[in-house]
C-alpha atoms as a PDB file:
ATOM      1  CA  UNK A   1      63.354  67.447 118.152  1.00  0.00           C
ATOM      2  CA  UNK A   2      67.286  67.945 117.517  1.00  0.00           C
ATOM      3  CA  UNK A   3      69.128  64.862 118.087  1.00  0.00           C
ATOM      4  CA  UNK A   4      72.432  64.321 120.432  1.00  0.00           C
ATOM      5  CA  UNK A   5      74.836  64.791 117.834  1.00  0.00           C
ATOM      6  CA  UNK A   6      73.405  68.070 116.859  1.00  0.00           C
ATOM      7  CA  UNK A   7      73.660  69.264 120.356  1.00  0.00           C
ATOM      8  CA  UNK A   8      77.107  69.243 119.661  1.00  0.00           C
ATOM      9  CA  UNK A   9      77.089  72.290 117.626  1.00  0.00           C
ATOM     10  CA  UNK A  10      76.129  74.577 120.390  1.00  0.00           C
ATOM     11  CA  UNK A  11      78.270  72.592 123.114  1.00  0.00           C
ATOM     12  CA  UNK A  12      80.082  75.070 124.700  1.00  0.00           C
ATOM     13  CA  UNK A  13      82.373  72.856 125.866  1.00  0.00           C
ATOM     14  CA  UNK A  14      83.302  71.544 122.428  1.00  0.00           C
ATOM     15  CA  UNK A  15      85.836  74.088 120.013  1.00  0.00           C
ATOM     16  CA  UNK A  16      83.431  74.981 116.943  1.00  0.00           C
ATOM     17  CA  UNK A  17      84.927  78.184 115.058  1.00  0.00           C
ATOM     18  CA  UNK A  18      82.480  77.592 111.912  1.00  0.00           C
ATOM     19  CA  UNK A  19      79.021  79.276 112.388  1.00  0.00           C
ATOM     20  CA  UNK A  20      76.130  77.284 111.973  1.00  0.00           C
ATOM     21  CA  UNK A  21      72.042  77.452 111.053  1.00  0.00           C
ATOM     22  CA  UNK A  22      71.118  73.969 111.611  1.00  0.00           C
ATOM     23  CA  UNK A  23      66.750  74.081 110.999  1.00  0.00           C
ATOM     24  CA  UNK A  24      65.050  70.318 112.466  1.00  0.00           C
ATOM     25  CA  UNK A  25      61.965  69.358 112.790  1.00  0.00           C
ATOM     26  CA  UNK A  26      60.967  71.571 116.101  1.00  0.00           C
ATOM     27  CA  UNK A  27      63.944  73.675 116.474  1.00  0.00           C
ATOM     28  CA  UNK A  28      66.478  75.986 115.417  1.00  0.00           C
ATOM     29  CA  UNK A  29      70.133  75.373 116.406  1.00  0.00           C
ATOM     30  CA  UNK A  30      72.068  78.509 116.004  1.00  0.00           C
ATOM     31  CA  UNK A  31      76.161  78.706 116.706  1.00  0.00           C
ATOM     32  CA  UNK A  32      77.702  81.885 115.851  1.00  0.00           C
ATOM     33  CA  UNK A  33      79.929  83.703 117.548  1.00  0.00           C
ATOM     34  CA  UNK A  34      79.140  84.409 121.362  1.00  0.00           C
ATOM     35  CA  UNK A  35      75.718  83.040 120.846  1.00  0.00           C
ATOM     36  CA  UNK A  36      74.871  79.444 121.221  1.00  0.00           C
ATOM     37  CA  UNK A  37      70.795  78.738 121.192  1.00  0.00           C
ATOM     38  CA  UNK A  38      68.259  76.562 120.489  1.00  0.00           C
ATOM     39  CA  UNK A  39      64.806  78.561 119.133  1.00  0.00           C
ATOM     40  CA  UNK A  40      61.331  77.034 119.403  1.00  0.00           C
ATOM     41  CA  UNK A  41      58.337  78.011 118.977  1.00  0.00           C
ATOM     42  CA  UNK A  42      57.788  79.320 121.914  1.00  0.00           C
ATOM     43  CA  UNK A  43      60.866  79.039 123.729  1.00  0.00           C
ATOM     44  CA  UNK A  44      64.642  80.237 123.541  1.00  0.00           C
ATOM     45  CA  UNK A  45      67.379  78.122 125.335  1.00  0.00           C
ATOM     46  CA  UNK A  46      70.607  80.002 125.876  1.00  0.00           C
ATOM     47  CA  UNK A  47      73.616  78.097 126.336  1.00  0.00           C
ATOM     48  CA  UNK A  48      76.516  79.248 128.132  1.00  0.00           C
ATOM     49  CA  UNK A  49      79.409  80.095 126.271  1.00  0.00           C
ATOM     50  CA  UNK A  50      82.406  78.429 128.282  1.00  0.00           C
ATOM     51  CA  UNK A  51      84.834  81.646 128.553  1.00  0.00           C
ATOM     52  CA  UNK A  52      82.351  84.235 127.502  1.00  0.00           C
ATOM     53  CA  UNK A  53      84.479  87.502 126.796  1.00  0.00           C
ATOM     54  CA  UNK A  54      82.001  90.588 126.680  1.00  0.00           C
ATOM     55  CA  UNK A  55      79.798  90.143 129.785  1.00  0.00           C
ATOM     56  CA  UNK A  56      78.254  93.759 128.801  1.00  0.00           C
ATOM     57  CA  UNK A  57      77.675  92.329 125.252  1.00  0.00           C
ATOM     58  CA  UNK A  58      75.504  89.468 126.814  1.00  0.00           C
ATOM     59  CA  UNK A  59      73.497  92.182 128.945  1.00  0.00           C
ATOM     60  CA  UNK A  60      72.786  94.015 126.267  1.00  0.00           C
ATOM     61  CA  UNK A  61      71.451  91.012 124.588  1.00  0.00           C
ATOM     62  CA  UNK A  62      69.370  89.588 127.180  1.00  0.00           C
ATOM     63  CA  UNK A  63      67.866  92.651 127.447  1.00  0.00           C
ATOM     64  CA  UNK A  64      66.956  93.026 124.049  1.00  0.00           C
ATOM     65  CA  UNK A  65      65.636  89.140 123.317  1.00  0.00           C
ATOM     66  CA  UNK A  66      63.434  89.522 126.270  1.00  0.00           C
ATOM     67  CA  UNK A  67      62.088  92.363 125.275  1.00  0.00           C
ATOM     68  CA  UNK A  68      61.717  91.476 121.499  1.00  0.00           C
ATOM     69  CA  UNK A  69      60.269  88.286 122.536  1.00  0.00           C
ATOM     70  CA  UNK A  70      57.695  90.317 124.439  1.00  0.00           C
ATOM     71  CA  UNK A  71      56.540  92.501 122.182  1.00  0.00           C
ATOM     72  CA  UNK A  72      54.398  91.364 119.948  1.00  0.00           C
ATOM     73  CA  UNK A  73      53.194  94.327 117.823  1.00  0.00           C
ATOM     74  CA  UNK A  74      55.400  93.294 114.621  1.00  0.00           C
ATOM     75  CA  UNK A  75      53.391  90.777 113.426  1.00  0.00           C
ATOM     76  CA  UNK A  76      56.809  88.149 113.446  1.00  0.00           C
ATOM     77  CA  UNK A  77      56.350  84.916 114.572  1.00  0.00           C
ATOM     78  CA  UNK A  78      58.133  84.120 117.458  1.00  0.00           C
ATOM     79  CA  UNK A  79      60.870  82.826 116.511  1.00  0.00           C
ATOM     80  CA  UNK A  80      61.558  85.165 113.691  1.00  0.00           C
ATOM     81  CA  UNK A  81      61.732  87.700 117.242  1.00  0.00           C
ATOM     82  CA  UNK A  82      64.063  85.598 118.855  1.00  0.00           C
ATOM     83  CA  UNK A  83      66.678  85.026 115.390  1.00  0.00           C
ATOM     84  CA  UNK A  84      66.580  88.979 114.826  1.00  0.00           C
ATOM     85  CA  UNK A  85      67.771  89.640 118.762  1.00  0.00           C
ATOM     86  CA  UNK A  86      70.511  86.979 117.641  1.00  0.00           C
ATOM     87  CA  UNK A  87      71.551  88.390 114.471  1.00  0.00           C
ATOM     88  CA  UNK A  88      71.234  91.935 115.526  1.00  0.00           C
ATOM     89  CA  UNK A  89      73.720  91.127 118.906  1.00  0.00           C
ATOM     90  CA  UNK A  90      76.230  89.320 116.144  1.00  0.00           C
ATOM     91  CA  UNK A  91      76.162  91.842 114.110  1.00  0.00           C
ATOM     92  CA  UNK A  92      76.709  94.394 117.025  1.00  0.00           C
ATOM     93  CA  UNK A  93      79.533  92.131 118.407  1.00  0.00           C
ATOM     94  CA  UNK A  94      81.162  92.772 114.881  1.00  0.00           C
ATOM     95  CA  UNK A  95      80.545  96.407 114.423  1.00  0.00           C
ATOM     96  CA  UNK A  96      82.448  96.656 117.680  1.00  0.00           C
ATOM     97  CA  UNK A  97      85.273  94.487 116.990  1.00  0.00           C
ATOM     98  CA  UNK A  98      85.853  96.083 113.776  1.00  0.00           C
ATOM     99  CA  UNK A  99      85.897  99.872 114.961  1.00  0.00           C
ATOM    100  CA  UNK A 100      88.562  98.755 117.914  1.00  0.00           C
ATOM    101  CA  UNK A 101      90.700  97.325 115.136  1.00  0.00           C
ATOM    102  CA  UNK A 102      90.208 100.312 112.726  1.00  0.00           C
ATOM    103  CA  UNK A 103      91.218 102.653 115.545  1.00  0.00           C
ATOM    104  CA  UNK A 104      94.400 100.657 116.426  1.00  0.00           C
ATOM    105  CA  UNK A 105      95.219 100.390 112.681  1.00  0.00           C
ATOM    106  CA  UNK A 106      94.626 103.490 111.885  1.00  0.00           C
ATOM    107  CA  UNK A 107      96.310 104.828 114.726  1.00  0.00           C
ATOM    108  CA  UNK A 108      99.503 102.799 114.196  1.00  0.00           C
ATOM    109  CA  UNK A 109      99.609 103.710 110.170  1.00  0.00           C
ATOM    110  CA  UNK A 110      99.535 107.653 111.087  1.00  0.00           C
ATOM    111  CA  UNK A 111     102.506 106.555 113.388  1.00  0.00           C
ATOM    112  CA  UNK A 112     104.692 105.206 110.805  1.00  0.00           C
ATOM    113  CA  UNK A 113     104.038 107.961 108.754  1.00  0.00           C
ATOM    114  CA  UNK A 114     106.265 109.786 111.521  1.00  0.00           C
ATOM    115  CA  UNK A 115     108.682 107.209 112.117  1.00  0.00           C
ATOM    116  CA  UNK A 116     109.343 103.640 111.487  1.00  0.00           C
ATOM    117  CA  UNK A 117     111.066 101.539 114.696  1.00  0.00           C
ATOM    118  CA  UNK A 118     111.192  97.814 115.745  1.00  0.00           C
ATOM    119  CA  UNK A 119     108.685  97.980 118.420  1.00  0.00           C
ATOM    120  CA  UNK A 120     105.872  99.631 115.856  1.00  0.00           C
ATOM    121  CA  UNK A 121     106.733  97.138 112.663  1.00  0.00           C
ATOM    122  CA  UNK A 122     106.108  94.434 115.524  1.00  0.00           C
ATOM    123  CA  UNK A 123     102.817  95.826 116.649  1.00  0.00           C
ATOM    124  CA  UNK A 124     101.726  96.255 112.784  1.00  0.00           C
ATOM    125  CA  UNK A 125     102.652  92.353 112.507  1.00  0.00           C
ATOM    126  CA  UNK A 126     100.120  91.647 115.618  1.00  0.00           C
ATOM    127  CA  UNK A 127      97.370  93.902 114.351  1.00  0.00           C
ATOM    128  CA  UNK A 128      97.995  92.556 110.712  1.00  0.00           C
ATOM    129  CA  UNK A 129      97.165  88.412 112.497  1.00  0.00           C
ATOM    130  CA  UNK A 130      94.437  89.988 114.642  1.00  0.00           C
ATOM    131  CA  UNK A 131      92.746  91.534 112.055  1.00  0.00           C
ATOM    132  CA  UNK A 132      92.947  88.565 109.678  1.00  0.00           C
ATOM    133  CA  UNK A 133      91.192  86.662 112.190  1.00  0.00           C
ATOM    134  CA  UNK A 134      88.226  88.875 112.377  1.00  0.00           C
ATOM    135  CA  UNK A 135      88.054  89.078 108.640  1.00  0.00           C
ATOM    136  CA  UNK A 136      88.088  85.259 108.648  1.00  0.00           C
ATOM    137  CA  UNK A 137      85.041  85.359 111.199  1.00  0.00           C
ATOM    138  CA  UNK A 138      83.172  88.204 109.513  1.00  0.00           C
ATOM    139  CA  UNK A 139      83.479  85.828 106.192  1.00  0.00           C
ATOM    140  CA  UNK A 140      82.064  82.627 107.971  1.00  0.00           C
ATOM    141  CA  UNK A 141      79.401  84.205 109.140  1.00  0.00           C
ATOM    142  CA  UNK A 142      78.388  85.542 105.388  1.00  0.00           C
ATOM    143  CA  UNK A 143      78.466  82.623 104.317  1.00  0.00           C
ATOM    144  CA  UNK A 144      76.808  80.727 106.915  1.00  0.00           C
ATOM    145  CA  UNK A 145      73.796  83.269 105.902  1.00  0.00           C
ATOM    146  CA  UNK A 146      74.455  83.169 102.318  1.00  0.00           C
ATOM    147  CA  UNK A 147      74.362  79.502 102.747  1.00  0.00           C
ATOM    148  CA  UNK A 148      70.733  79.667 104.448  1.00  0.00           C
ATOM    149  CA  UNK A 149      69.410  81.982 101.722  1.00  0.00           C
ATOM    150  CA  UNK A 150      70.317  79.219  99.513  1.00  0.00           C
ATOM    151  CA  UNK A 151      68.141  76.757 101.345  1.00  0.00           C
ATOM    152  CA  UNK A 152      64.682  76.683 100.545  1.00  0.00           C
ATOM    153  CA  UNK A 153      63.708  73.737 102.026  1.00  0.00           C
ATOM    154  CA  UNK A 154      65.329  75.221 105.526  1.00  0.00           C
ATOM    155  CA  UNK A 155      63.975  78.505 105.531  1.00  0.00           C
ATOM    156  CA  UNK A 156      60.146  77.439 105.072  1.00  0.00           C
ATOM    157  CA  UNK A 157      60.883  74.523 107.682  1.00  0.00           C
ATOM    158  CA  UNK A 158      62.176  78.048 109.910  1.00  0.00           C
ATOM    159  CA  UNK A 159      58.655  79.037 110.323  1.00  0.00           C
ATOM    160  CA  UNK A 160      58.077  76.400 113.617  1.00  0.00           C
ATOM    161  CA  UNK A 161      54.594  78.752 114.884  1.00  0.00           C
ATOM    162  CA  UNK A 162      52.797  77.860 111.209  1.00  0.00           C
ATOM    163  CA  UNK A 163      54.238  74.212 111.730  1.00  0.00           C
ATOM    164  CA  UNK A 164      52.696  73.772 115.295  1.00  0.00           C
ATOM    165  CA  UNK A 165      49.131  75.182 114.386  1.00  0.00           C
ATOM    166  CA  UNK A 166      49.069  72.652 111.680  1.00  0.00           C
ATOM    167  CA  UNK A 167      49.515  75.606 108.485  1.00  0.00           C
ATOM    168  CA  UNK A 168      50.943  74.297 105.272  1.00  0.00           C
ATOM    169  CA  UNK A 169      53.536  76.286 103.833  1.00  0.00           C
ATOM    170  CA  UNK A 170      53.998  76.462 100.020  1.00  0.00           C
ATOM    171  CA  UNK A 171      58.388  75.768  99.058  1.00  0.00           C
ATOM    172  CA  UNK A 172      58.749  79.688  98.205  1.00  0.00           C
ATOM    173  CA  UNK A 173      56.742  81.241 100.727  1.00  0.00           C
ATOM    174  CA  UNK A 174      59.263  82.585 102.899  1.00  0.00           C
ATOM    175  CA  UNK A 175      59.472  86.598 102.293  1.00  0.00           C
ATOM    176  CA  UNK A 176      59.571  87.545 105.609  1.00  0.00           C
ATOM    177  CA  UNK A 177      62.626  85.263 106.644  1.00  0.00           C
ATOM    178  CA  UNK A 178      64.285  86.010 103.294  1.00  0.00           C
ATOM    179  CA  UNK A 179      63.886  89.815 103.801  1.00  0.00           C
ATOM    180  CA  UNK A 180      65.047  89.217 107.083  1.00  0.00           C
ATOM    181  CA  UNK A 181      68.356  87.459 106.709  1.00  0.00           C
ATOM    182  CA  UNK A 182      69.064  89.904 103.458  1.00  0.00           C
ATOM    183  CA  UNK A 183      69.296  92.754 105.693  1.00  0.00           C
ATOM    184  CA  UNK A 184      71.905  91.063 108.375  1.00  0.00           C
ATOM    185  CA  UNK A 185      73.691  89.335 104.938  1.00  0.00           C
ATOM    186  CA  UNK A 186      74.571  92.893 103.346  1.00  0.00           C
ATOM    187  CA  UNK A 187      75.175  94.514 106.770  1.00  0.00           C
ATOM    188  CA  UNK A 188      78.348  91.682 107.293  1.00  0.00           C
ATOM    189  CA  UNK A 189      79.109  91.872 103.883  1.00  0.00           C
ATOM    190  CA  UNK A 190      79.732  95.692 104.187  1.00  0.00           C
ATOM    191  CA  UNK A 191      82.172  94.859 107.659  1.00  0.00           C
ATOM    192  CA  UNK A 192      83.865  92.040 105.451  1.00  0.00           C
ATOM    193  CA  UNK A 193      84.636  94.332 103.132  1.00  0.00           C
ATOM    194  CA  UNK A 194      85.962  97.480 105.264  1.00  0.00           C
ATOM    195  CA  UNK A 195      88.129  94.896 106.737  1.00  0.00           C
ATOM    196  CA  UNK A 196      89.229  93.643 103.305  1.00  0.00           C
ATOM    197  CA  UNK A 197      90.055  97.354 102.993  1.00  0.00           C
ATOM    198  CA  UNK A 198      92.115  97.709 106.030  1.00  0.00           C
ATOM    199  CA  UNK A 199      93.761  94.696 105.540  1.00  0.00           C
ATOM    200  CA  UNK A 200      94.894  95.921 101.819  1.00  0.00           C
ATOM    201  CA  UNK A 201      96.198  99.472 103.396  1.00  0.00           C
ATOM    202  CA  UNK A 202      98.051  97.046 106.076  1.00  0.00           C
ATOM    203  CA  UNK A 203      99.780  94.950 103.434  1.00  0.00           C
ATOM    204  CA  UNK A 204     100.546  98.713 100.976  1.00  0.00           C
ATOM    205  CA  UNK A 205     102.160 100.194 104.546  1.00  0.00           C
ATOM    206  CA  UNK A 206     104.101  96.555 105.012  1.00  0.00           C
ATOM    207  CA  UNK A 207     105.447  96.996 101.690  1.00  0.00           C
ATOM    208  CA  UNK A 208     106.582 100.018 101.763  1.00  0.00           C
ATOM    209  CA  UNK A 209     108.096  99.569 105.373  1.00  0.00           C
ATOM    210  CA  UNK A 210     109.948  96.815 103.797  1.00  0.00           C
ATOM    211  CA  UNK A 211     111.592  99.047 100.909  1.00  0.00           C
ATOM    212  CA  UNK A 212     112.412 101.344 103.545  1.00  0.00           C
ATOM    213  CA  UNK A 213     114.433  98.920 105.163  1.00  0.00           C
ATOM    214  CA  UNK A 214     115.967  96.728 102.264  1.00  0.00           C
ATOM    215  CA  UNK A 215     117.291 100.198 100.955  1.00  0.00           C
ATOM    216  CA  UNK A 216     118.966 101.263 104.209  1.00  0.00           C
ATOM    217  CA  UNK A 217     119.994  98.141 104.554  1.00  0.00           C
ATOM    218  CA  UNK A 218     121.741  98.674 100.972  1.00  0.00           C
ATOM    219  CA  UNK A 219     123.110 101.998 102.135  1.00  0.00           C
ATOM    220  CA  UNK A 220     124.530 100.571 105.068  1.00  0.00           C
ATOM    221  CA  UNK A 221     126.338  97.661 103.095  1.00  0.00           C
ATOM    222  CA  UNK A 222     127.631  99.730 100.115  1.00  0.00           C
ATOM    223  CA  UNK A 223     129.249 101.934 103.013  1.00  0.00           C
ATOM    224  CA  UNK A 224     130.589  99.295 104.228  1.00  0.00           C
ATOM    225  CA  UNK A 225     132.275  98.073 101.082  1.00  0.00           C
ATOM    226  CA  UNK A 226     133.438 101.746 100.902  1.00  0.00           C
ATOM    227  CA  UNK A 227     135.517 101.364 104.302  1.00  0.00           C
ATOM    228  CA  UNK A 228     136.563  97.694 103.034  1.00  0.00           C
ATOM    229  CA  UNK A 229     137.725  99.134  99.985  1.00  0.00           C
ATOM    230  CA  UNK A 230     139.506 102.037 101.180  1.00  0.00           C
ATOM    231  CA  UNK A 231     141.148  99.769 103.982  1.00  0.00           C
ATOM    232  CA  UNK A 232     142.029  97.669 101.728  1.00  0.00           C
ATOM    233  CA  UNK A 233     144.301 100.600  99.945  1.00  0.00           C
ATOM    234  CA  UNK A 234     145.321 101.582 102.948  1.00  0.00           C
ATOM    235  CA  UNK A 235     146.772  98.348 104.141  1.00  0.00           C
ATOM    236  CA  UNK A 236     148.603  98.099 100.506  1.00  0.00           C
ATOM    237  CA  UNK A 237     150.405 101.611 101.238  1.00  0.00           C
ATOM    238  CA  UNK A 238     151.398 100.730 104.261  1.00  0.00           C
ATOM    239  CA  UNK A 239     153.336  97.156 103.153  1.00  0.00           C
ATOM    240  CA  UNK A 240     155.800  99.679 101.896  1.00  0.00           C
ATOM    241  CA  UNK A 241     156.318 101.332 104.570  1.00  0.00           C
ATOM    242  CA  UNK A 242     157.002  97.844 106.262  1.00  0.00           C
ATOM    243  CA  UNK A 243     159.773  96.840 103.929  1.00  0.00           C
ATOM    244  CA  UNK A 244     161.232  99.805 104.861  1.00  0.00           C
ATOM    245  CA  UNK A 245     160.589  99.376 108.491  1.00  0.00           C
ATOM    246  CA  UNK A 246     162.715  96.432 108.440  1.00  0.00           C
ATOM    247  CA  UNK A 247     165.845  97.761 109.426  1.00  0.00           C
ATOM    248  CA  UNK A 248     167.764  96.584 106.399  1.00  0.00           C
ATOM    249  CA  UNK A 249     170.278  98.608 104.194  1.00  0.00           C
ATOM    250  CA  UNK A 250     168.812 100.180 101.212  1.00  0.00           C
ATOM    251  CA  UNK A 251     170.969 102.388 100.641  1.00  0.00           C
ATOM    252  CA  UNK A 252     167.913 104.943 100.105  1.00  0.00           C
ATOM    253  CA  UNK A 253     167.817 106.314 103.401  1.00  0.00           C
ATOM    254  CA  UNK A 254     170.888 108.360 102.657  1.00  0.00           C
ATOM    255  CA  UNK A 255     169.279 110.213  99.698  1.00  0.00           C
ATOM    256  CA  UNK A 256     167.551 113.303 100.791  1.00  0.00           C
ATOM    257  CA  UNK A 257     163.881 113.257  99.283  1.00  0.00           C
ATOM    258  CA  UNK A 258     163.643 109.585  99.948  1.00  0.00           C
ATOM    259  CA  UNK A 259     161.062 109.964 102.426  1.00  0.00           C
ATOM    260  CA  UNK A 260     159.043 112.353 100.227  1.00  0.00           C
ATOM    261  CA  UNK A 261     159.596 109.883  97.683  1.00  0.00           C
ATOM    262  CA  UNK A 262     158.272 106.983  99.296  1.00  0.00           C
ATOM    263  CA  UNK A 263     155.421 108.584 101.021  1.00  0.00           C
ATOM    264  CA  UNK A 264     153.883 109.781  97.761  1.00  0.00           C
ATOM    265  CA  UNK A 265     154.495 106.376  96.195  1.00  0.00           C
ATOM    266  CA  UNK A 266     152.638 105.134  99.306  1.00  0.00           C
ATOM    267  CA  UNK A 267     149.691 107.379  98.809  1.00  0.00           C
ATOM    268  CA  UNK A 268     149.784 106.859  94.746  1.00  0.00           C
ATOM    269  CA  UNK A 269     149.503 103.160  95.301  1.00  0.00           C
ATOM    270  CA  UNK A 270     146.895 103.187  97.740  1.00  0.00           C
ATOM    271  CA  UNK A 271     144.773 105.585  95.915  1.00  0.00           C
ATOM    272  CA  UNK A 272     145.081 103.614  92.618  1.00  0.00           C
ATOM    273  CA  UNK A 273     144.442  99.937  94.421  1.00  0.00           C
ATOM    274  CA  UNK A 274     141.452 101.527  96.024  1.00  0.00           C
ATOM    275  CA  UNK A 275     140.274 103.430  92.820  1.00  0.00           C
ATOM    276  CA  UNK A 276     140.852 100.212  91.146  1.00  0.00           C
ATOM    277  CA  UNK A 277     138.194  98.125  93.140  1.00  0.00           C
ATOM    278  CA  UNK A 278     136.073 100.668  93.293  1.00  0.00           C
ATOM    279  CA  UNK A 279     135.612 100.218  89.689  1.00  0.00           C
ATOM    280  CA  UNK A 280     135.511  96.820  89.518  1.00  0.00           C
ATOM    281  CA  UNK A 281     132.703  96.368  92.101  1.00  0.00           C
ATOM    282  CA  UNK A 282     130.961  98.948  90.126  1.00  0.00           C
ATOM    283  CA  UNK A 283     131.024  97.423  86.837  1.00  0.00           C
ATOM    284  CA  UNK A 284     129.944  94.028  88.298  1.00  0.00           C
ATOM    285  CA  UNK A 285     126.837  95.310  88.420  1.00  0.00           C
ATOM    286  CA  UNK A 286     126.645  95.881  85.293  1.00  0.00           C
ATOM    287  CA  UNK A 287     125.931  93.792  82.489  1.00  0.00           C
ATOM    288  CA  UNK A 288     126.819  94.347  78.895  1.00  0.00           C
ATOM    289  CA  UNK A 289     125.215  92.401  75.916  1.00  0.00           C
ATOM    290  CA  UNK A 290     128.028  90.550  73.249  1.00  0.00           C
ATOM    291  CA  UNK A 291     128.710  92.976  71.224  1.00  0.00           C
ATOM    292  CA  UNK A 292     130.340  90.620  68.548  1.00  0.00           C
ATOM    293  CA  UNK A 293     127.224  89.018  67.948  1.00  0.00           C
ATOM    294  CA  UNK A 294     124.104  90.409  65.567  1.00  0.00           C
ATOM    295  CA  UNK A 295     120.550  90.658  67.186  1.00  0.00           C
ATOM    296  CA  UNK A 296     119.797  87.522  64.733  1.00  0.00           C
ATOM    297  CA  UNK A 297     122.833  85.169  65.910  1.00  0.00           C
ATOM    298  CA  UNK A 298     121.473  86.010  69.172  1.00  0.00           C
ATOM    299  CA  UNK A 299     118.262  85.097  68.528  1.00  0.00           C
ATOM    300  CA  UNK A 300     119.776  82.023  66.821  1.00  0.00           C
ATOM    301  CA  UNK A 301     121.626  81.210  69.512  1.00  0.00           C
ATOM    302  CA  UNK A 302     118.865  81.682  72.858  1.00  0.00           C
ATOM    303  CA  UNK A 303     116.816  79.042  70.274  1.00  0.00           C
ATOM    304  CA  UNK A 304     118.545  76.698  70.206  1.00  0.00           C
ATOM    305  CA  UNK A 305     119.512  76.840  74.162  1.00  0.00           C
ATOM    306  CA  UNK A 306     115.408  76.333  74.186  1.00  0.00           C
ATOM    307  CA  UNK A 307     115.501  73.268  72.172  1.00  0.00           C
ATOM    308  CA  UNK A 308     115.996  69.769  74.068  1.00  0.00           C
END
């Protein structure tokens, strides 16, 4: 029989996000996802899962444990019966999961194809977490499989009808079981690794969302060095026209093209100071290599910065 502690593993009371195959003496313990059992050999106790989401998901496995446990015509022990209705509702409970999130991810990429906003880079954000989590779940339960295939000892101890009518099982008799968990093992494996897939397109689209923005975020400051630049010019042409706003004898405002004169000055000097920062903010981008220096001093010189 299982002991207390290992009633703790299917407590539905107590948080436990790993799945878990624990095989005693008498029983299987099973915790995976919605499902929390214990499997005899002739019995199946169901514990309630405090906060159960999919009430239609339960019904549908009810239905099909009690009549898998019923029918007899396989050949399977029973409580081979009774850990395929529990793998097959897991793996259903998965399948599900992962075509909601495919739809919503898939729908949500086709919409940023159209047009990137706030509100939709926010939603891919949510969907990117959500669907993280199921891949993290999906991956737990391969392994908790993979994990049991591994066992030999646990899965000929599985076989709890052989045990109770006294049948002595040899350490690598267990085809049956082994087939069995196979089948369930590459059916996750191929969710974990659509999700994998999704979650690769998810972080392509993030990428590229994020180039999108870093180079209109570039367009918007280089314009904006544009208007600094040709305020700045601006400003500069008009300090003459505040000296000569000044009210102070010149002796300029009596000659007759002054005021041509000094507007086109005006308009020379602001063009050149603007012209003249333009270039300078465009060449400090660029950076030129010492020309007085050979290829070899270079060298020379970048080993020597190397040595301690």
């Amino acid at each position: 029989m299982p002991k207390p502690r290992d009633l703790r593993k299917i407590d539905s009371r107590v948080p436990n996000l790993v799945p878990t195959i624990l095989v005693r003496k008498e029983a299987i313990l099973i915790n995976i996802l919605h499902i929390r059992a214990l499997v005899k050999w002739d019995a199946v106790i169901l514990f309630d899962t405090y906060g159960s989401a999919d009430s239609r998901l339960h019904s549908v496995f009810l239905y099909h444990l009690e009549h898998n446990l019923k029918s007899k015509g396989s050949g399977s022990p029973y409580e081979f019966r009774a850990l395929e209705s529990i793998l097959l509702s897991v793996l259903s409970a998965l399948e599900a999961e992962m075509v909601f999130i495919r739809n919503l991810v898939g729908g949500l990429l086709a919409e940023l194809e159209d047009n990137i906003d706030h509100d939709r880079f926010k939603r891919l954000l949510h969907y990117s977490r959500r669907l993280t989590s199921f891949q993290n779940r999906a991956s737990l339960v391969e392994e908790a499989l993979e994990e049991l295939l591994r066992q030999d000892d646990d899965m000929n101890a599985m076989y709890l009808t052989d045990k109770k009518n006294g049948m002595v099982r040899e350490l690598q008799d267990h085809e049956e079981l082994e087939v069995l968990l196979e089948s369930f093992t590459k059916q996750v494996e191929e969710i974990v690794n659509e999700a994998e897939n999704i979650q690769s397109n998810v972080q392509s689209t993030q990428e590229i969302v994020e180039l999108i923005l870093d180079s209109n975020r570039n367009a918007l400051l280089a314009l904006d060095l544009q208007v600094s630049i040709a305020t700045m010019g601006v400003g500069t042409g008009a300090l003459i026209a505040g000296l000569f706003g000044m009210n102070l004898t010149s002796h300029i405002e009596n000659h007759a093209y002054a005021f041509y004169a000094m507007s086109a000055t005006s308009a020379a000097l602001a063009f050149l100071v603007a012209w003249t920062r333009q270039n300078s903010e465009s060449r400090s981008f660029i950076i030129k290599p010492d020309q007085s220096k050979s290829p070899e001093a270079l060298a020379s010189t970048t080993t020597a910065e190397k040595k301690p």
